[in-house]
Protein backbone atom coordinates (compact mmCIF):
# COMPACT_ATOMS: atom_id res chain seq x y z
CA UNK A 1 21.01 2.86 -13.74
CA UNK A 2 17.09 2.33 -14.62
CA UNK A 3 17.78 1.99 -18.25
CA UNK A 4 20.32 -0.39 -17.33
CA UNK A 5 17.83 -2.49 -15.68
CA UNK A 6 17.02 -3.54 -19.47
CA UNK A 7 20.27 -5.06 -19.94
CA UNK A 8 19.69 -7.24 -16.58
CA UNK A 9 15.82 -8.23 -17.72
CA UNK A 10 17.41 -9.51 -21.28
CA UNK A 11 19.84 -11.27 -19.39
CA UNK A 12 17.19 -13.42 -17.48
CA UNK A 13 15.35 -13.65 -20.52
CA UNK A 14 18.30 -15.49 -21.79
CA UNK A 15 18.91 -17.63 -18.36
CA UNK A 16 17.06 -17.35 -15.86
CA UNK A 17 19.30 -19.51 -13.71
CA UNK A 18 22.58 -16.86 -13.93
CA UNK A 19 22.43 -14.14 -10.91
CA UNK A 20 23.63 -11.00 -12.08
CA UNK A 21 25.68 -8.48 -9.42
CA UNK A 22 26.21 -4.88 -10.02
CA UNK A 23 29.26 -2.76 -9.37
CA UNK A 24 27.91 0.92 -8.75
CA UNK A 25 28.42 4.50 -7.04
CA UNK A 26 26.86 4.18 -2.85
CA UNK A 27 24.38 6.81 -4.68
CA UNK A 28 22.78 4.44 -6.75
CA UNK A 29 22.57 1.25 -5.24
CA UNK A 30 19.28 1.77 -3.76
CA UNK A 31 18.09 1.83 -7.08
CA UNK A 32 19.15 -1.93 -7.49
CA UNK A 33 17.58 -3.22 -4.62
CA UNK A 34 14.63 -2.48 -5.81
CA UNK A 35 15.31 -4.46 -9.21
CA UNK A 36 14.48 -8.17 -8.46
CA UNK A 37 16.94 -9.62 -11.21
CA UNK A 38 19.87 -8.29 -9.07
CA UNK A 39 21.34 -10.24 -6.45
CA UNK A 40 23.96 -8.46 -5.30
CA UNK A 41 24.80 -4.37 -5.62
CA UNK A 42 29.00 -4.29 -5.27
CA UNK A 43 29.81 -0.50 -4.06
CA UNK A 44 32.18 1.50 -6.51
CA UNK A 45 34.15 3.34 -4.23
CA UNK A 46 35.94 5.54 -6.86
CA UNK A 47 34.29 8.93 -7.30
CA UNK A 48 32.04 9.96 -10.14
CA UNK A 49 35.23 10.63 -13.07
CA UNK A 50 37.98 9.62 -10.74
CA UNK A 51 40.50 7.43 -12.45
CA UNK A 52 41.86 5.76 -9.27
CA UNK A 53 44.07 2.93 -11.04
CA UNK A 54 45.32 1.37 -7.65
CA UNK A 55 41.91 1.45 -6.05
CA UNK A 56 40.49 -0.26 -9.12
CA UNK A 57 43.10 -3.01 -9.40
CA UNK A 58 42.53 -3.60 -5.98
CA UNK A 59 38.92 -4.48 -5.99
CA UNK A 60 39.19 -5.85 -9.16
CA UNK A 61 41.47 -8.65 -7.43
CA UNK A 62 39.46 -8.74 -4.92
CA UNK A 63 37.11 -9.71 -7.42
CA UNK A 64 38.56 -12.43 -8.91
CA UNK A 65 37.11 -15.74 -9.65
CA UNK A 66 33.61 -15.29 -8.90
CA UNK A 67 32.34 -14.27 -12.40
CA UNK A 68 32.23 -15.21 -16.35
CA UNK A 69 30.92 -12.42 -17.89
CA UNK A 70 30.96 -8.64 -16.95
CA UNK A 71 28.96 -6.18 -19.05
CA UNK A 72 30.47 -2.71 -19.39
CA UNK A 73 27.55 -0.48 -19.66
CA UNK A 74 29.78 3.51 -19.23
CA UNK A 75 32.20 3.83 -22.12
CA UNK A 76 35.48 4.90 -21.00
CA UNK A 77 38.61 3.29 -20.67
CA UNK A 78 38.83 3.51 -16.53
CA UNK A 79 35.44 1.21 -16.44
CA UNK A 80 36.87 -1.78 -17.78
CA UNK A 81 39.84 -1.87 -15.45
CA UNK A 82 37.77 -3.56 -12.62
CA UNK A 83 36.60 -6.47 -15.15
CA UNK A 84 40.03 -6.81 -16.47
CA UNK A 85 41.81 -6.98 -13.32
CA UNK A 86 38.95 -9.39 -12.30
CA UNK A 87 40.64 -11.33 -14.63
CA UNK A 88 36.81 -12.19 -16.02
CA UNK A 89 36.88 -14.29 -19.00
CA UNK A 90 33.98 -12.74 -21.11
CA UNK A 91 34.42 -9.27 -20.67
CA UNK A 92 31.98 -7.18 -23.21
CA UNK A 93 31.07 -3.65 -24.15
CA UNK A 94 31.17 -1.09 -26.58
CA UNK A 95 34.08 0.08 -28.74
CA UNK A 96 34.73 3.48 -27.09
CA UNK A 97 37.85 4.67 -26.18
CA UNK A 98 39.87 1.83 -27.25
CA UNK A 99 39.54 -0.69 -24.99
CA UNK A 100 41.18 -3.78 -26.94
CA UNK A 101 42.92 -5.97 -24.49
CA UNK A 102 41.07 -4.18 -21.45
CA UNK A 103 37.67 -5.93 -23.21
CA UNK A 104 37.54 -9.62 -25.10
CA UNK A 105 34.29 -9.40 -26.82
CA UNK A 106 33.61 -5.78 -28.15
CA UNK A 107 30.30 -4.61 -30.08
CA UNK A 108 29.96 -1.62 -32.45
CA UNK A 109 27.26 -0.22 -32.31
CA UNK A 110 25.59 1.59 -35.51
CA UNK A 111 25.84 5.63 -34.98
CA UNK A 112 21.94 5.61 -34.89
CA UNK A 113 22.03 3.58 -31.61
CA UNK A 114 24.55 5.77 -30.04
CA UNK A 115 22.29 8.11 -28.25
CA UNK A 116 19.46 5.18 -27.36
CA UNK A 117 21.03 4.78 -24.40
CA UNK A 118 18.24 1.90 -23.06
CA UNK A 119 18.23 -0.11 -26.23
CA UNK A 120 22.34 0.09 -26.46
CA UNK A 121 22.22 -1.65 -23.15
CA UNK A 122 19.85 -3.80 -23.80
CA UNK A 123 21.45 -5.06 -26.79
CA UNK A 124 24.79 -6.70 -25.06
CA UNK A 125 22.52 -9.19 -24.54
CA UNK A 126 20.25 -9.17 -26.90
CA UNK A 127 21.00 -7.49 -30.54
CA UNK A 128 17.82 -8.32 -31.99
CA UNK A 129 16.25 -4.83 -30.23
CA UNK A 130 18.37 -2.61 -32.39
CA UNK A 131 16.57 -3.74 -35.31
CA UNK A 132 13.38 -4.64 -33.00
CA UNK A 133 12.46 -1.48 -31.07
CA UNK A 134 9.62 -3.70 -29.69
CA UNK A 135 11.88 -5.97 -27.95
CA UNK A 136 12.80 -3.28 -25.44
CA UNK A 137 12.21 -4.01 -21.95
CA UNK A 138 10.28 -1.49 -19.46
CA UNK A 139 12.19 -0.99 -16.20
CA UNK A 140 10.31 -1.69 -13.30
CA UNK A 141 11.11 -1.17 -9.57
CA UNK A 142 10.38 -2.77 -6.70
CA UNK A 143 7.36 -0.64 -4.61
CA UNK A 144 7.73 -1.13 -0.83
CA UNK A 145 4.42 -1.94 0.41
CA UNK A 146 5.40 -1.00 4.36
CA UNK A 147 7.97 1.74 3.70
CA UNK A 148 4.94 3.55 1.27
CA UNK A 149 2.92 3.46 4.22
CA UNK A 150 5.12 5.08 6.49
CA UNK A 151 6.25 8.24 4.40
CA UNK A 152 2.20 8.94 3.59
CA UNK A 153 1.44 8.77 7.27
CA UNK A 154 4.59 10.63 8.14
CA UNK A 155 4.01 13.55 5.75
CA UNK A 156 -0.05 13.55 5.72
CA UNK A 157 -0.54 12.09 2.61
CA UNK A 158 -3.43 9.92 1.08
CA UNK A 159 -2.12 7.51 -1.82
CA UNK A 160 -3.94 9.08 -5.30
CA UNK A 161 -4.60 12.38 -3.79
CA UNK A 162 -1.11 14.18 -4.45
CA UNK A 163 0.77 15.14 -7.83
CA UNK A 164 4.97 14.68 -7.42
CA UNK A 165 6.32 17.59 -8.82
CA UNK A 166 10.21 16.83 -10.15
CA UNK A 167 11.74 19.84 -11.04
CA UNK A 168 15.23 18.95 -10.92
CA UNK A 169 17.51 18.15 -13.72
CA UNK A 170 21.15 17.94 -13.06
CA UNK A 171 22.56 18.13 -16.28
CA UNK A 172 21.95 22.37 -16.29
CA UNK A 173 19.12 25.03 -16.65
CA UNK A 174 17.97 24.16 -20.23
CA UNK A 175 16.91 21.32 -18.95
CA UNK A 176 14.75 22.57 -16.06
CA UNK A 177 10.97 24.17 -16.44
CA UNK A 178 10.50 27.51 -15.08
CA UNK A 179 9.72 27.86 -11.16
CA UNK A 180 6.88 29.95 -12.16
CA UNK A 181 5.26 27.52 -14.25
CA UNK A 182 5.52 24.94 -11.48
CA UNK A 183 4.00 26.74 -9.61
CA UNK A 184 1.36 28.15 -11.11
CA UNK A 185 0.94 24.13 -12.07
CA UNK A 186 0.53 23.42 -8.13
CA UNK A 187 -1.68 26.34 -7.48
CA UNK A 188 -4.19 24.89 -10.31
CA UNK A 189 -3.73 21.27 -9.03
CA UNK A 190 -4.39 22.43 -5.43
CA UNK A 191 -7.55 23.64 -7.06
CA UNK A 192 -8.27 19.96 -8.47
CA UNK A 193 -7.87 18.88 -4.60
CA UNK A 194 -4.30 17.13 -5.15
CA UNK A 195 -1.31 18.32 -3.24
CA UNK A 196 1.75 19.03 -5.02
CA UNK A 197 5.05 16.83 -3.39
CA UNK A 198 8.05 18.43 -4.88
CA UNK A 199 10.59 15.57 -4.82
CA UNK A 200 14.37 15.88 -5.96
CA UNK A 201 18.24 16.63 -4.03
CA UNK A 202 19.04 19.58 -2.23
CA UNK A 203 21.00 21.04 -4.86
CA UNK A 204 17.69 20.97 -7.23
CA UNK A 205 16.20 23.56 -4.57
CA UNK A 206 19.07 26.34 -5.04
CA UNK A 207 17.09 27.45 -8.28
CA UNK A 208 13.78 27.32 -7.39
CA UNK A 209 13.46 30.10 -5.19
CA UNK A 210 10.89 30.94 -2.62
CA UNK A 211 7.88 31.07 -4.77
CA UNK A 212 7.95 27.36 -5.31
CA UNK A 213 9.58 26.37 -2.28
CA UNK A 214 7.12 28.32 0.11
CA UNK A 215 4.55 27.90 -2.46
CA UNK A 216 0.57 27.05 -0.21
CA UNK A 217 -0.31 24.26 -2.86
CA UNK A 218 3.03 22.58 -2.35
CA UNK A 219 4.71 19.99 0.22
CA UNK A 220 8.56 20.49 -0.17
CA UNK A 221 10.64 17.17 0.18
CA UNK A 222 13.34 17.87 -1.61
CA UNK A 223 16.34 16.49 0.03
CA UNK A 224 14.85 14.64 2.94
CA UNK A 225 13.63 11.59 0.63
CA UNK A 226 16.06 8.44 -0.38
CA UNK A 227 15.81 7.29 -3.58
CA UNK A 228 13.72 4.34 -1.99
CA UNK A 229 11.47 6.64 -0.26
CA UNK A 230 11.01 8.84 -4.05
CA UNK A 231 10.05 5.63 -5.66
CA UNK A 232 7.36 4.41 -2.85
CA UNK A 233 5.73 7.89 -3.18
CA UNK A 234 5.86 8.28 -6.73
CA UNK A 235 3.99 5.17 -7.40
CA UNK A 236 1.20 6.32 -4.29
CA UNK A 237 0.56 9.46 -6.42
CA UNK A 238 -2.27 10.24 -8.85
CA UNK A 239 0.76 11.01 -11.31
CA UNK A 240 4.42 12.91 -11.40
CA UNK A 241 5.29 15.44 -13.35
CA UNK A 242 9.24 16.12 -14.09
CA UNK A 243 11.82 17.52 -16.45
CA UNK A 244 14.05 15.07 -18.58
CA UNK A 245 15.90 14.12 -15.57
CA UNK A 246 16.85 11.00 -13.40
CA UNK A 247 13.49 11.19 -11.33
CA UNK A 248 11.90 10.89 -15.25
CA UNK A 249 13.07 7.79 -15.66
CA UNK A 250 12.64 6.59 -11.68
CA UNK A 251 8.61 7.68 -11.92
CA UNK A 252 8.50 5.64 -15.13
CA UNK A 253 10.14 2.80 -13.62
CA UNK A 254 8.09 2.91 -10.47
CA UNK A 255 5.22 2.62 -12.78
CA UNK A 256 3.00 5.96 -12.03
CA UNK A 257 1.66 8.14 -14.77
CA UNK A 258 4.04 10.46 -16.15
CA UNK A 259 4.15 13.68 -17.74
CA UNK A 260 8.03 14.31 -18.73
CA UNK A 261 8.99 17.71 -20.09
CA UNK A 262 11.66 18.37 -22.76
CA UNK A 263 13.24 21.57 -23.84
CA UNK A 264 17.21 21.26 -24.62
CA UNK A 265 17.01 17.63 -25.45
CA UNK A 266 15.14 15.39 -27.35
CA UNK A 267 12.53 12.68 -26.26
CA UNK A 268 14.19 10.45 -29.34
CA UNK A 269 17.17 9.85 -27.35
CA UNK A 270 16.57 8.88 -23.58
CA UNK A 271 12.78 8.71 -22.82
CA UNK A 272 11.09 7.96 -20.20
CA UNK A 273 10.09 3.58 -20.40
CA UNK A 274 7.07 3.47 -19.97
CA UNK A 275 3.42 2.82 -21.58
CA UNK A 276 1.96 5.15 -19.12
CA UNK A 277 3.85 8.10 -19.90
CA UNK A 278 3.56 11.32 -22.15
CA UNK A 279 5.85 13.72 -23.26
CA UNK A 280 5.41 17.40 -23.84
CA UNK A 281 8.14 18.71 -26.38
CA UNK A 282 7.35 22.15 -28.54
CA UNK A 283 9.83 21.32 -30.94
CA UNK A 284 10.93 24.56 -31.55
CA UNK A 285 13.35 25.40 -34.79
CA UNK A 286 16.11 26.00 -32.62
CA UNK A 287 15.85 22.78 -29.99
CA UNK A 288 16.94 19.89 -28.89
CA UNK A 289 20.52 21.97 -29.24
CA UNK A 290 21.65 19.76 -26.09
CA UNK A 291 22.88 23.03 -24.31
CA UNK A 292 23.02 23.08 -20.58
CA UNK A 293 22.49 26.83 -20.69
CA UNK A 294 20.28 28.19 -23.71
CA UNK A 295 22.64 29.74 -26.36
CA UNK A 296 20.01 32.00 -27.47
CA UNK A 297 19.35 33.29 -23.91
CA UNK A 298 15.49 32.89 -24.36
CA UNK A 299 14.86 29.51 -23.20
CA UNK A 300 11.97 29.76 -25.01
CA UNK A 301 11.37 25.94 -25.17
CA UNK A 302 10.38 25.66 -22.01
CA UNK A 303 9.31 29.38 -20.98
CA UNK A 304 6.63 28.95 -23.64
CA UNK A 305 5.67 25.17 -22.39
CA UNK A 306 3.27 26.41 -20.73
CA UNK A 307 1.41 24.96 -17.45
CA UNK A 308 -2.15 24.50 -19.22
CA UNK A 309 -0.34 22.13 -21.53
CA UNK A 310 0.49 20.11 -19.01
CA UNK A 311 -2.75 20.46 -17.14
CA UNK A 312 -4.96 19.22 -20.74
CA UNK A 313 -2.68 16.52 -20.98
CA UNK A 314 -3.19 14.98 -17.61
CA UNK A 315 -6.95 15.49 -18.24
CA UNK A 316 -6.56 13.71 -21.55
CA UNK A 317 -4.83 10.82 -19.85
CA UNK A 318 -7.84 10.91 -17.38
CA UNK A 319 -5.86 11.60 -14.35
CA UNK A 320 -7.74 15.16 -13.61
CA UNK A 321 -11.37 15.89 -13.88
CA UNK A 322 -12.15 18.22 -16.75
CA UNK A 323 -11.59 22.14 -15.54
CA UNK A 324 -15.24 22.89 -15.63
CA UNK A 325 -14.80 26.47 -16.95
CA UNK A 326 -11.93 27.45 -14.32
CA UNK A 327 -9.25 29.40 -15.75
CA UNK A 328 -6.00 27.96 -16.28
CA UNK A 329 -2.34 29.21 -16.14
């Protein structure tokens, strides 16, 4: 959904009169209220892989006549039946899972683009930026000014005085940094005189374990934040740290300094949009191999990432002070 907000930006580049409405899960429309080129955020009411044929004919009638164009950003076959049934008269998106008839104006897109996931979007509108990485829009997101307020006075925090810790990543464990290193990470921050604000879902604290979550140095908020409320207090804090995950590309959005983590995947593909953030990738012989678990049982990519790398690079960004002969993690 935040790379997505490139397509939308090119789109206003191109007329700035058109509004643009989005059709998404409940889980991530917050996200597109905070995107001022979207007007309108349209809830999805089909589960995440549910086919739901009758449910999407319905609201794709229920649909119809109030647009020209709908861009189909997800490539399967079900995700053009809204559109369709719309009965939208430009309806464009990428030849995947052959769509003819379902779409009227379909792209390729060259196999080098296929895992740029940002620029792919970006491109439906305008195809200069495959050629042009330049071109490529940075997400931004809205920062509530009063909302901010109230989460650092409800949780005792001072804007530029915490760290947000993200150590979440849905897509499996090779994605994820150990809990050890995050919190040895918080222990050396807490040092430094920033708090550590872990931010993420509930289901990103079932691995952590009490070391982190219990952790002095750390202020758990994992599963009590919206995804409003994650973006106000990422962009309070002195910077986030996170694995390649959705919070990655919400703190780049949001506009704080970032420090993003790879281990199973690879910065080339999906990284986070921003000139204000770094990536820390070892670039081992055996990575990115994409896994969810590591096939080689090590998981040495990130197990050997380890949390002084993370603290030099903050300190070379000049978001810490220099460690003044303290010894690190």
């Amino acid at each position: 959904m935040v790379m997505a907000q490139c397509l939308f930006a090119a789109l206003l580049r191109a007329d700035g009169s058109a509004p643009i409405d989005v059709l998404a899960p409940d889980w991530v429309r917050p996200l597109a209220a905070r995107m001022p080129q979207i007007r309108t955020a349209i809830a999805m009411p089909m589960g995440h892989g549910e086919f739901a044929f009758l449910a999407r004919r319905r609201l794709g009638r229920a649909l119809r006549g109030r647009y020209s164009h709908a861009f189909v950003l997800p490539g399967s076959w079900k995700s053009a039946l809204v559109p369709y049934f719309a009965g939208i008269e430009h309806r464009v998106g990428y030849l995947r899972e052959w769509r003819w008839g379902l779409l009227n104006d379909i792209r390729e897109l060259p196999a080098e683009m296929n895992a740029k996931t940002a620029r792919a979007f970006q491109a439906l509108a305008e195809p200069a930026v495959i050629e042009d990485a330049a071109r490529l829009i940075e997400p931004k997101l809205d920062v509530d000014p009063q909302n901010q307020g109230r989460l650092l006075a409800a949780h005792g925090l001072a804007a530029g005085r915490f760290a947000v810790l993200a150590p979440g990543a849905e897509y499996g464990p090779a994605k994820r940094w150990p809990a050890q290193h995050w919190a040895a990470l918080a222990t050396a921050l807490s040092a430094r005189g920033l708090t550590s604000v872990l931010l993420g879902s509930v289901k990103d604290r079932q691995p952590l374990g009490a070391e982190l979550l219990l952790h002095p140095a750390m202020r758990d908020l994992m599963g009590a934040t919206s995804l409003g409320d994650a973006i106000d207090l990422i962009a309070a804090s002195r910077f986030a740290v996170t694995n390649d995950s959705g919070l990655m590309h919400i703190a780049a959005a949001a506009g704080a300094p970032l420090i993003a983590l790879y281990g199973s995947t690879s910065p080339e593909h999906t990284p986070p949009l921003s000139s204000r953030a770094r990536v820390i990738s070892l670039g081992l012989a055996c990575s990115p191999c994409r896994a969810r678990d590591c096939p080689l049982g090590h998981l040495d990519c990130l197990v050997q990432l380890a949390p002084a790398g993370v603290l030099a690079e903050a300190e070379a960004m000049g978001l810490l002070p220099p460690d003044q002969g303290k010894a690190r993690p």
